[in-house]
N, C-alpha and C. Protein backbone atom coordinates (compact mmCIF):
# COMPACT_ATOMS: atom_id res chain seq x y z
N UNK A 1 -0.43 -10.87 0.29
CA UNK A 1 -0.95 -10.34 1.53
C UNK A 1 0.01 -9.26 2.01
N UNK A 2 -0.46 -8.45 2.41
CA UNK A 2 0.45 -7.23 3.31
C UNK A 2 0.10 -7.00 4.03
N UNK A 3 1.75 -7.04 4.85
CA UNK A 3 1.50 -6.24 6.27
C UNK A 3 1.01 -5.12 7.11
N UNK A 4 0.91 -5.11 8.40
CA UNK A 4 0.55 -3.29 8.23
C UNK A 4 1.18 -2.16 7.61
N UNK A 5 2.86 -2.72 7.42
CA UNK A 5 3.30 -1.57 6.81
C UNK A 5 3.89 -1.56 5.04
N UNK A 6 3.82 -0.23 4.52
CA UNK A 6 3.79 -0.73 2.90
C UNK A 6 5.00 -0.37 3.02
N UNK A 7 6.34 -0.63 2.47
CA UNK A 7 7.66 -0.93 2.41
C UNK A 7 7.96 0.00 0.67
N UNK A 8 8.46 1.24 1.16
CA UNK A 8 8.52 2.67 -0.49
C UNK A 8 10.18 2.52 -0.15
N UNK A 9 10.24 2.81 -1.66
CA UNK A 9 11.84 3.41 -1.67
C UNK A 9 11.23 4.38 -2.89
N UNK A 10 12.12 5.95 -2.88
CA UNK A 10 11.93 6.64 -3.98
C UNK A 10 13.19 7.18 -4.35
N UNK A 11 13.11 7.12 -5.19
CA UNK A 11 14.49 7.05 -6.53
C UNK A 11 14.83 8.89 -6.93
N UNK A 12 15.36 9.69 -7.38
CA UNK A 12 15.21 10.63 -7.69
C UNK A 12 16.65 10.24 -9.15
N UNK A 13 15.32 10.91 -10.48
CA UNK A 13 16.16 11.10 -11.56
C UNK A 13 16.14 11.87 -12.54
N UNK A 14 16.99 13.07 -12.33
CA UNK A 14 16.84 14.39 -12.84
C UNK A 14 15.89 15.05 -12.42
N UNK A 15 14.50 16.02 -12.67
CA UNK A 15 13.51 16.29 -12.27
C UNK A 15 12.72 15.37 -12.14
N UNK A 16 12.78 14.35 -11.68
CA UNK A 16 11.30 13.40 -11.75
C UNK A 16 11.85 12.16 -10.86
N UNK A 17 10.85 12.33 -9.49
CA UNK A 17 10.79 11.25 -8.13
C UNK A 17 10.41 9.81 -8.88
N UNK A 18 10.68 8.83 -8.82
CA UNK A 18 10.27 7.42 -8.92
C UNK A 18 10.18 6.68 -7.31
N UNK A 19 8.81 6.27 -7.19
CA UNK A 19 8.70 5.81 -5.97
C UNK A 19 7.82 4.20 -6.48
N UNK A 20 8.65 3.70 -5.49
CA UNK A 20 8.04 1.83 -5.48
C UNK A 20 7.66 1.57 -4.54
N UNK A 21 6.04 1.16 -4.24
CA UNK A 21 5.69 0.64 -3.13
C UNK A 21 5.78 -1.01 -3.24
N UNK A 22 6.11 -1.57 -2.13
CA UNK A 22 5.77 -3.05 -1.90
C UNK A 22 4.96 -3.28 -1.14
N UNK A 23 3.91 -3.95 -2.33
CA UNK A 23 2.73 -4.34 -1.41
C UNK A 23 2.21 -5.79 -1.82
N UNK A 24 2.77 -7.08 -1.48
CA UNK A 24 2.01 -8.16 -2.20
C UNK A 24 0.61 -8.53 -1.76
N UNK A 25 0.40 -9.07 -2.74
CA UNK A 25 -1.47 -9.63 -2.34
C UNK A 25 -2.41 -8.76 -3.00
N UNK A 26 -2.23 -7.58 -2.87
CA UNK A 26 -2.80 -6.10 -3.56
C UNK A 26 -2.62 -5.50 -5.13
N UNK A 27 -3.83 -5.89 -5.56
CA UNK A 27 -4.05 -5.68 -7.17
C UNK A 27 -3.48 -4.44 -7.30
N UNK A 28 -3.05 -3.58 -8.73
CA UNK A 28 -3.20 -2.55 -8.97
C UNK A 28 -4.47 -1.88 -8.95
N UNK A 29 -5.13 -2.22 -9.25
CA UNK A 29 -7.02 -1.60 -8.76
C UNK A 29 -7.39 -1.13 -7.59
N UNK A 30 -6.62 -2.03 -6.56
CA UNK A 30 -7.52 -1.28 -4.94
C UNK A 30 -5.91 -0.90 -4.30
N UNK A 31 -5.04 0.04 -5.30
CA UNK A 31 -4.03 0.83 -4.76
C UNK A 31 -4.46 2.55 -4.83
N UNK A 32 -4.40 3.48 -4.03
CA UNK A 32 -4.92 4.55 -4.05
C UNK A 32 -2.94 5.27 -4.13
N UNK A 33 -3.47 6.44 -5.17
CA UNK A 33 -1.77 7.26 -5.16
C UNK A 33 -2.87 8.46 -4.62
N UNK A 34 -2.37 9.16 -3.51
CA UNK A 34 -2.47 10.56 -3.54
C UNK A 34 -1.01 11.74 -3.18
N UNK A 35 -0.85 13.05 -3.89
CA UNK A 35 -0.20 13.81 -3.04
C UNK A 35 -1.02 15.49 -2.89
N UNK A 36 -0.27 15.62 -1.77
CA UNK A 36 -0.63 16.93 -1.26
C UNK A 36 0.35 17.82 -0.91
N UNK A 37 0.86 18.84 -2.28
CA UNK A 37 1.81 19.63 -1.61
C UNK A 37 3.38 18.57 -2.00
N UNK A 38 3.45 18.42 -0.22
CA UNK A 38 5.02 17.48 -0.62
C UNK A 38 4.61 16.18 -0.23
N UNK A 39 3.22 15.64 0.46
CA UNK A 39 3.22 14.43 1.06
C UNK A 39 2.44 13.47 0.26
N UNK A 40 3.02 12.21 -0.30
CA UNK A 40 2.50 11.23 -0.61
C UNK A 40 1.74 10.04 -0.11
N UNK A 41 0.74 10.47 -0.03
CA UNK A 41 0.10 9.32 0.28
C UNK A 41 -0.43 7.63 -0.55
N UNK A 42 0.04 6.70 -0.01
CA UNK A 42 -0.54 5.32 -0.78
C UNK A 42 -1.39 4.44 0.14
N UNK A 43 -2.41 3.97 -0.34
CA UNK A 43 -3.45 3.33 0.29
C UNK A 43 -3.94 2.18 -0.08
N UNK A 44 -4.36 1.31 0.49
CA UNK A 44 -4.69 0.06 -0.20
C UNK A 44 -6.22 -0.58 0.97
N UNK A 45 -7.25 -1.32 0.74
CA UNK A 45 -8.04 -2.05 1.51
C UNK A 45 -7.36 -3.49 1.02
N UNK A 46 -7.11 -4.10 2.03
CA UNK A 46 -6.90 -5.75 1.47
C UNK A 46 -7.82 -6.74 2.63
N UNK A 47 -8.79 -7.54 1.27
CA UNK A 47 -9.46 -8.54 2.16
C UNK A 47 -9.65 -9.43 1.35
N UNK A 48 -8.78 -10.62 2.21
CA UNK A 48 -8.54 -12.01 1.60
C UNK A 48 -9.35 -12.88 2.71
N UNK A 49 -9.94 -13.91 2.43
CA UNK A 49 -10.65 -14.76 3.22
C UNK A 49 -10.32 -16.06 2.15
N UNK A 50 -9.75 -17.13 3.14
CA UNK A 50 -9.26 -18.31 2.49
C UNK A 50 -10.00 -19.56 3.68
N UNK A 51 -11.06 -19.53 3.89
CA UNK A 51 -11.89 -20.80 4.57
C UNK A 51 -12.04 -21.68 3.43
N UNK A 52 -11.73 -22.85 4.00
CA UNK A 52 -12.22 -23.98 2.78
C UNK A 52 -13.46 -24.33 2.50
N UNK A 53 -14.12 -23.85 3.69
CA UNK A 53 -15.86 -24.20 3.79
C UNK A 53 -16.67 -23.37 4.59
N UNK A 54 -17.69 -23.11 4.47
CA UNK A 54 -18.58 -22.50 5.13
C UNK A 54 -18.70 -22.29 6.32
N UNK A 55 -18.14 -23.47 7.01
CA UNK A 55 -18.43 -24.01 8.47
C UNK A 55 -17.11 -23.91 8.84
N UNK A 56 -16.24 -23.23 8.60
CA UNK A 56 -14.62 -23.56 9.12
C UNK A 56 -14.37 -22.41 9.89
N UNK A 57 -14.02 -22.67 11.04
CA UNK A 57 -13.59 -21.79 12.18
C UNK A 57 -11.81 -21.29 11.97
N UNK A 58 -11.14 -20.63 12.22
CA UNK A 58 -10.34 -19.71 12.21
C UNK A 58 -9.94 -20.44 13.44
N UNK A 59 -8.99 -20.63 13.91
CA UNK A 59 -8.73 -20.51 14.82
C UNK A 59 -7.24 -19.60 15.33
N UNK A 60 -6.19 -19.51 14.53
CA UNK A 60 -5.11 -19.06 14.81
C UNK A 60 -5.11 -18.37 13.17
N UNK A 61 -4.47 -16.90 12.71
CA UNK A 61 -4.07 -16.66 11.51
C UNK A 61 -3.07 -15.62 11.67
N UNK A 62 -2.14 -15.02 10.33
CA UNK A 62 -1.44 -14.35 10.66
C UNK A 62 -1.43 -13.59 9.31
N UNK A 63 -2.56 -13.55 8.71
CA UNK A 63 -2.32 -12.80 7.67
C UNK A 63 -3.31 -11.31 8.15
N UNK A 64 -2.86 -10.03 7.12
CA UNK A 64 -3.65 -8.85 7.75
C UNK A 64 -4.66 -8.35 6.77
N UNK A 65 -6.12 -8.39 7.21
CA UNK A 65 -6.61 -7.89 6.95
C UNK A 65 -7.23 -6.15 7.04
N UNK A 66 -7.80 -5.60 6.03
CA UNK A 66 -8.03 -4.13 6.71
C UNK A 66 -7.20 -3.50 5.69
N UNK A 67 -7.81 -1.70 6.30
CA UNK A 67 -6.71 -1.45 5.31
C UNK A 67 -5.09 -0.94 5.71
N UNK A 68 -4.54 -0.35 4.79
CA UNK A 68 -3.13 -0.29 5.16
C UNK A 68 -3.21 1.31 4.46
N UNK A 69 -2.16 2.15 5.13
CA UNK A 69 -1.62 3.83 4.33
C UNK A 69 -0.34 3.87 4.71
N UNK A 70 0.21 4.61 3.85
CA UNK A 70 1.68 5.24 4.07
C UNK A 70 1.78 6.20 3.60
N UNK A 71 2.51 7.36 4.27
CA UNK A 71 2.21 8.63 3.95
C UNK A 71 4.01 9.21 4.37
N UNK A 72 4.52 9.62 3.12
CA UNK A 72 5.75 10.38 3.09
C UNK A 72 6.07 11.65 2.65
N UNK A 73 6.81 12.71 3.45
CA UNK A 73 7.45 13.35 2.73
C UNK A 73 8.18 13.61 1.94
N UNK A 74 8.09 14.20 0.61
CA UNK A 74 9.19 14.07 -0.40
C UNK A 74 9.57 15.44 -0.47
N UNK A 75 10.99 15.28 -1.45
CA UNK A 75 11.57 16.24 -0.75
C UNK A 75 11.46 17.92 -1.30
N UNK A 76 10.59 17.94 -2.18
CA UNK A 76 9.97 19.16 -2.83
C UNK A 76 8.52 19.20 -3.06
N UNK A 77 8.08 19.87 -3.41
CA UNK A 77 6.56 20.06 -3.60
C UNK A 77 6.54 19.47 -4.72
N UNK A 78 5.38 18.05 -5.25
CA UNK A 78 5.48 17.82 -6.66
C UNK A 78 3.89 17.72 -7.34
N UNK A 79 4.22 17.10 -8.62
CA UNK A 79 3.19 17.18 -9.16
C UNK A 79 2.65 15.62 -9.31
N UNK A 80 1.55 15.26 -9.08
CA UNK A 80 0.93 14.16 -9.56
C UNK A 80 1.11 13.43 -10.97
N UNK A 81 1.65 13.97 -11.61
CA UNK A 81 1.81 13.33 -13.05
C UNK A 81 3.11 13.33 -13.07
C-alpha cells in the first residue's frame, strides 16, 4: 500500500541518472515513468479493497486509496532511455 507520497532518491553515475521510487503495494504494471525536458514524472493508481464479505462495513481504515504522482526536477535535461 502507499502513501500519498512516493519516497525517490536519484543516484547520478557518470552520464546516466538512476532513480528509485518507493512504492509498496504497487505492481510494476500500474507504475507510469514520464519525463519532460528536466521533470520526471512517476504515477501510480492504487486500489486495494480487503472486505471479508460483501456485507462488511468499513468503519475506521488507514490505508490510501486513489492515485498517487511525484514529479521532480533533475538536474539536466534527459532522455527517457
Amino acid at each position: 500500500m502507499v502513501s500519498g507520497k512516493i519516497k525517490i532518491d536519484v543516484k547520478e553515475n557518470g552520464n546516466n541518472l538512476i532513480v528509485q521510487a518507493e512504492m509498496p503495494g504497487v505492481g510494476k504494471d500500474d507504475i507510469e515513468v514520464s519525463v519532460d525536458h528536466n521533470v520526471l514524472t512517476i504515477s501510480a493508481e492504487v486500489s486495494q479493497y480487503d472486505a471479508d464479505e460483501e456485507n462488511d462495513r468499513v468503519v475506521h481504515s488507514e490505508r490510501y486509496y486513489g492515485a498517487v504522482q511525484r514529479s521532480i526536477s533533475l538536474p539536466a535535461e534527459v532522455s527517457i532511455d
